[in-house]
Structures are given as structure tokens and as C-alpha cells.
C-alpha atoms as a PDB file:
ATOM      1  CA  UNK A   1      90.850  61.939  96.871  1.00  0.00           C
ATOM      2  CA  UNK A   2      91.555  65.097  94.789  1.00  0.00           C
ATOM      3  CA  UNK A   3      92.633  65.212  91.652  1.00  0.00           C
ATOM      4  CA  UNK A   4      95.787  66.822  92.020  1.00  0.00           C
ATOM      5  CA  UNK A   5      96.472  63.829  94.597  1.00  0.00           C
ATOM      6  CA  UNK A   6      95.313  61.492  92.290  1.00  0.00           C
ATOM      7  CA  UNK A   7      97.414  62.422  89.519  1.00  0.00           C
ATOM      8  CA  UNK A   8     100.525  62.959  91.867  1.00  0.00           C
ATOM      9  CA  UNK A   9      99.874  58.576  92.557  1.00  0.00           C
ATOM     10  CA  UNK A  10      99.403  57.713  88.794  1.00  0.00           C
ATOM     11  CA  UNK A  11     102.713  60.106  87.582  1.00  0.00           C
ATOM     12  CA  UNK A  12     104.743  58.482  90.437  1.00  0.00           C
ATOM     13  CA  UNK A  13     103.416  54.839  90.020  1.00  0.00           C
ATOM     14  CA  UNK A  14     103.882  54.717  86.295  1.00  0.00           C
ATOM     15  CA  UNK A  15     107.687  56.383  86.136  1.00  0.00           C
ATOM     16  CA  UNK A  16     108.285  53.747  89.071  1.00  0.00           C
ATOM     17  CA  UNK A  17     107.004  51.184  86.791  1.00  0.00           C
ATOM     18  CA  UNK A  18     109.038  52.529  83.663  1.00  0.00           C
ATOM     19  CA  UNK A  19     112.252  53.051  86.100  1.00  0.00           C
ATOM     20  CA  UNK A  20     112.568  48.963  86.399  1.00  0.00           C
ATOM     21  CA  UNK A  21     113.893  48.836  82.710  1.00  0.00           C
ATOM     22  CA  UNK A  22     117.680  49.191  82.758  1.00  0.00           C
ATOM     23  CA  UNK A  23     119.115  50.544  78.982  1.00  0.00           C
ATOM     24  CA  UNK A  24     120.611  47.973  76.749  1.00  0.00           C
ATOM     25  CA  UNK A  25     123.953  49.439  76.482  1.00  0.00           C
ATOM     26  CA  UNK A  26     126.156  51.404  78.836  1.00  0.00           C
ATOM     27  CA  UNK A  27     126.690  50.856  82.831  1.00  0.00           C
ATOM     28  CA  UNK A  28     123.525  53.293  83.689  1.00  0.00           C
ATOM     29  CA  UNK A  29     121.779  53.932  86.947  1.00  0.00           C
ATOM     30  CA  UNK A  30     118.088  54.928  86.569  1.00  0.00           C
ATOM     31  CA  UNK A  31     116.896  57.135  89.464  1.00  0.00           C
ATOM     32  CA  UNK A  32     113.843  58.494  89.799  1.00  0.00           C
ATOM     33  CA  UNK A  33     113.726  62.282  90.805  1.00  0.00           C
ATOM     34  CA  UNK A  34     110.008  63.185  92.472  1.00  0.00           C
ATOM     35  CA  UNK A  35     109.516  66.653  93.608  1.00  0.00           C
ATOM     36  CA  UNK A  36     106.093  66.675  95.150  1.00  0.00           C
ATOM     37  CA  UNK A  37     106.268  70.432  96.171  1.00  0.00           C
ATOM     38  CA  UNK A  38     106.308  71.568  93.013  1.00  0.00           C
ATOM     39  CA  UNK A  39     104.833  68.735  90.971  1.00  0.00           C
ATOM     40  CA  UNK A  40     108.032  67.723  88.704  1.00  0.00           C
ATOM     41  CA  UNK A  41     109.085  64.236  88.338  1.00  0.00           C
ATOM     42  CA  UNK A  42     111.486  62.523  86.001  1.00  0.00           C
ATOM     43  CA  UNK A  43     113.685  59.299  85.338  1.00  0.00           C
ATOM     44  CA  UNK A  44     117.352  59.912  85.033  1.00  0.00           C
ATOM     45  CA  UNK A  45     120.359  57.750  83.877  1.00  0.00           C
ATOM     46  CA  UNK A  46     123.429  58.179  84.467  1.00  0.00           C
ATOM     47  CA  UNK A  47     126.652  56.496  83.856  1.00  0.00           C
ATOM     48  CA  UNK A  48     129.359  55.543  81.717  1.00  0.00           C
ATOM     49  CA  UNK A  49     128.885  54.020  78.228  1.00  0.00           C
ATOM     50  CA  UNK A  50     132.465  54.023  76.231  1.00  0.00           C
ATOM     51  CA  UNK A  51     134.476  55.484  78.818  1.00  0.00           C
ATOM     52  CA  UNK A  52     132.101  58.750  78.576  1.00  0.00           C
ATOM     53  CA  UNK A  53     129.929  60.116  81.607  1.00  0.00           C
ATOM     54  CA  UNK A  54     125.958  60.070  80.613  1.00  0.00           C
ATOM     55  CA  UNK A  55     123.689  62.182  82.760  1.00  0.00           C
ATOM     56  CA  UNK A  56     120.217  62.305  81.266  1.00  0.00           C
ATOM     57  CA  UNK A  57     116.827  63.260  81.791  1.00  0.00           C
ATOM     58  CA  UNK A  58     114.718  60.805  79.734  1.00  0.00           C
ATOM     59  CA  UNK A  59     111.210  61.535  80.960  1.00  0.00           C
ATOM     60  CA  UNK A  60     109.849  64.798  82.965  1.00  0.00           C
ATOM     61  CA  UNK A  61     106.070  65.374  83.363  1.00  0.00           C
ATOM     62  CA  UNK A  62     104.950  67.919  85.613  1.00  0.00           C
ATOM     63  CA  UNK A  63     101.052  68.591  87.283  1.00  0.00           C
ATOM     64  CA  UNK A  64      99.871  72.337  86.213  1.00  0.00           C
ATOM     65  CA  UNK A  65      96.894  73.609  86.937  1.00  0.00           C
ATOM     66  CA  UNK A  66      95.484  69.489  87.436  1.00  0.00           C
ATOM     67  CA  UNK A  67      96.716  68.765  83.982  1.00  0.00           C
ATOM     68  CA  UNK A  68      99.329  66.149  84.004  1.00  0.00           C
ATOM     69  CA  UNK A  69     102.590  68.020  81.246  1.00  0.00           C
ATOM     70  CA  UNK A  70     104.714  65.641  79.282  1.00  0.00           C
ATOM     71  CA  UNK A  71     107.915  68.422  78.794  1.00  0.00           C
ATOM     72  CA  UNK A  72     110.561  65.320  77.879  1.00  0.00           C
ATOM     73  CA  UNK A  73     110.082  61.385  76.525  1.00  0.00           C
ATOM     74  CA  UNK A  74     113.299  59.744  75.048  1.00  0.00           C
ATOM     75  CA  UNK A  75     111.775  56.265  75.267  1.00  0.00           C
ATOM     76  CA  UNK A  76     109.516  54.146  73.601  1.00  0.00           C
ATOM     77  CA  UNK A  77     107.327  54.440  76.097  1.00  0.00           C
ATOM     78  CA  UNK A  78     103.462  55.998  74.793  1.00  0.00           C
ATOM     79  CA  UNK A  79     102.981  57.963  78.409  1.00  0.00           C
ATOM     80  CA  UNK A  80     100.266  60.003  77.159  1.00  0.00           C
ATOM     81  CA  UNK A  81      98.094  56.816  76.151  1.00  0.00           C
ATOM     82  CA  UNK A  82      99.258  55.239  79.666  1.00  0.00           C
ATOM     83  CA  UNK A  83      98.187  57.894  81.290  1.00  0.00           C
ATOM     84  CA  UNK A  84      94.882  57.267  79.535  1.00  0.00           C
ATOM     85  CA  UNK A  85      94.581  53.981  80.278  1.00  0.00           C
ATOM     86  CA  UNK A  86      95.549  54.809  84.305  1.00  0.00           C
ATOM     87  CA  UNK A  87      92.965  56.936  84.465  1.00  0.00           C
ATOM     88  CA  UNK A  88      93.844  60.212  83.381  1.00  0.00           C
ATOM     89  CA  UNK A  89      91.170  62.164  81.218  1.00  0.00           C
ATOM     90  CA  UNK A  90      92.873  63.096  77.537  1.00  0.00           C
ATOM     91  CA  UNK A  91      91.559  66.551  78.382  1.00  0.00           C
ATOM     92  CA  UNK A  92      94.348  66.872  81.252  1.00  0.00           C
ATOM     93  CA  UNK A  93      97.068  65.687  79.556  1.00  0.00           C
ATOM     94  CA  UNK A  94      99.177  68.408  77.690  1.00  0.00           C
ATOM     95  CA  UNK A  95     101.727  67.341  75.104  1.00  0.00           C
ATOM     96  CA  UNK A  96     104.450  69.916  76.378  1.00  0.00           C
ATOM     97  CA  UNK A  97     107.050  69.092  73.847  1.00  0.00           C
ATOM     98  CA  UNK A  98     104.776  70.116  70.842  1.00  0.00           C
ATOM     99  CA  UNK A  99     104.372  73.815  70.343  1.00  0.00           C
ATOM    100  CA  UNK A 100     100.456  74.930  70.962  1.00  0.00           C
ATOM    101  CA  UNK A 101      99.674  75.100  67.597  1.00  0.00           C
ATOM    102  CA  UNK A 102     100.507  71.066  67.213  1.00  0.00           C
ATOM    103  CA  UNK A 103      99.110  70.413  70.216  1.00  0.00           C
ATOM    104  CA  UNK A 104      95.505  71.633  68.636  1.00  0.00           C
ATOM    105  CA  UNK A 105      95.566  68.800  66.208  1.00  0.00           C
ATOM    106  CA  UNK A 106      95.667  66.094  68.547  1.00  0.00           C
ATOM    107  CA  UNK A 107      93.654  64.337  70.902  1.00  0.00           C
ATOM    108  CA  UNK A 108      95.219  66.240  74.177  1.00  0.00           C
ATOM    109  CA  UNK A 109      94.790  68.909  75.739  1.00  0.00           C
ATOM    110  CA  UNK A 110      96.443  72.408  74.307  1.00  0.00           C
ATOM    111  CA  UNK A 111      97.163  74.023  77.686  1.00  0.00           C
END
């Protein structure tokens, strides 16, 4: 198996995993959103929570160049050390939400 096969299984397995938590408040639906063409996938909820419509992204990683991107995490969720621990070398994960000069001081990859 390749690895940008490989990584497309581990992504899609793990925000499966993650998607079977429903949020503690609020009438939510959590959908996952997997676009395989283009290597984007992220968990949304949506709902209502106090008579107000909630439509959130709360994770989106994306595969670039066989490095797995981590552009969004609101949870509590450490997806860079799961990655890790499914397999995925610390050198091909990118911390996307840092700015490059951050993501030089830790353990990831910078692009």
C-alpha cells in the first residue's frame, strides 16, 4: 500500500473514531465530510443550542505532498500524537494552524 493510501485509511479511521462523541450541550449532528479527491476531511456539527443554528467545522486535516495537515482542532482531542501512535511518522505531520516559524520549534514537521 502507498503512503498516500495509507494515510487516506488512518485520517478517515481516526475522525470516524472521534465522530462517535456527541457534544455535551446543544442538539448537534456530527457528520463527517471526506473528500478523497482532493485529500480534505473534517467533522462537522451542526444544530441548535439555545434556539441558535451552530454549523461548525471542528477538525480539518488534509494529505499534501504525503504529509498528513492539521489546518483546524476545536477538541480535546491530541490528533497529532494519534496520528503518531497510528502510524504516522512525526516528520509527515504538519501543524497547519501554527505559523512556520512555530512550527520549527516542535517535534513536527514545518512544511
Amino acid at each position: 500500500m502507498d503512503k498516500l493510501t495509507h494515510y487516506q485509511q488512518i485520517v478517515q479511521e481516526l475522525l470516524i473514531s472521534y465522530a462517535q462523541s456527541k457534544p455535551a450541550y446543544g442538539e448537534f449532528e456530527v457528520e463527517t465530510i471526506f473528500d478523497t479527491q482532493r485529500n480534505h476531511y473534517q467533522i462537522m456539527h451542526f444544530g441548535w443550542h439555545h434556539q441558535r443554528w451552530v454549523h461548525h467545522c471542528i477538525i480539518h486535516l488534509a494529505i499534501r505532498n504525503e504529509k498528513v495537515w492539521i489546518f483546524n482542532n476545536s477538541t480535546e482531542h491530541d490528533i497529532a500524537a494519534d496520528l503518531v501512535e497510528l502510524s504516522v511518522a512525526k516528520q509527515d505531520i504538519v501543524l497547519g494552524f501554527y505559523p512556520p516559524y512555530m512550527r520549527e520549534m516542535s517535534d513536527y514537521a514545518v512544511m
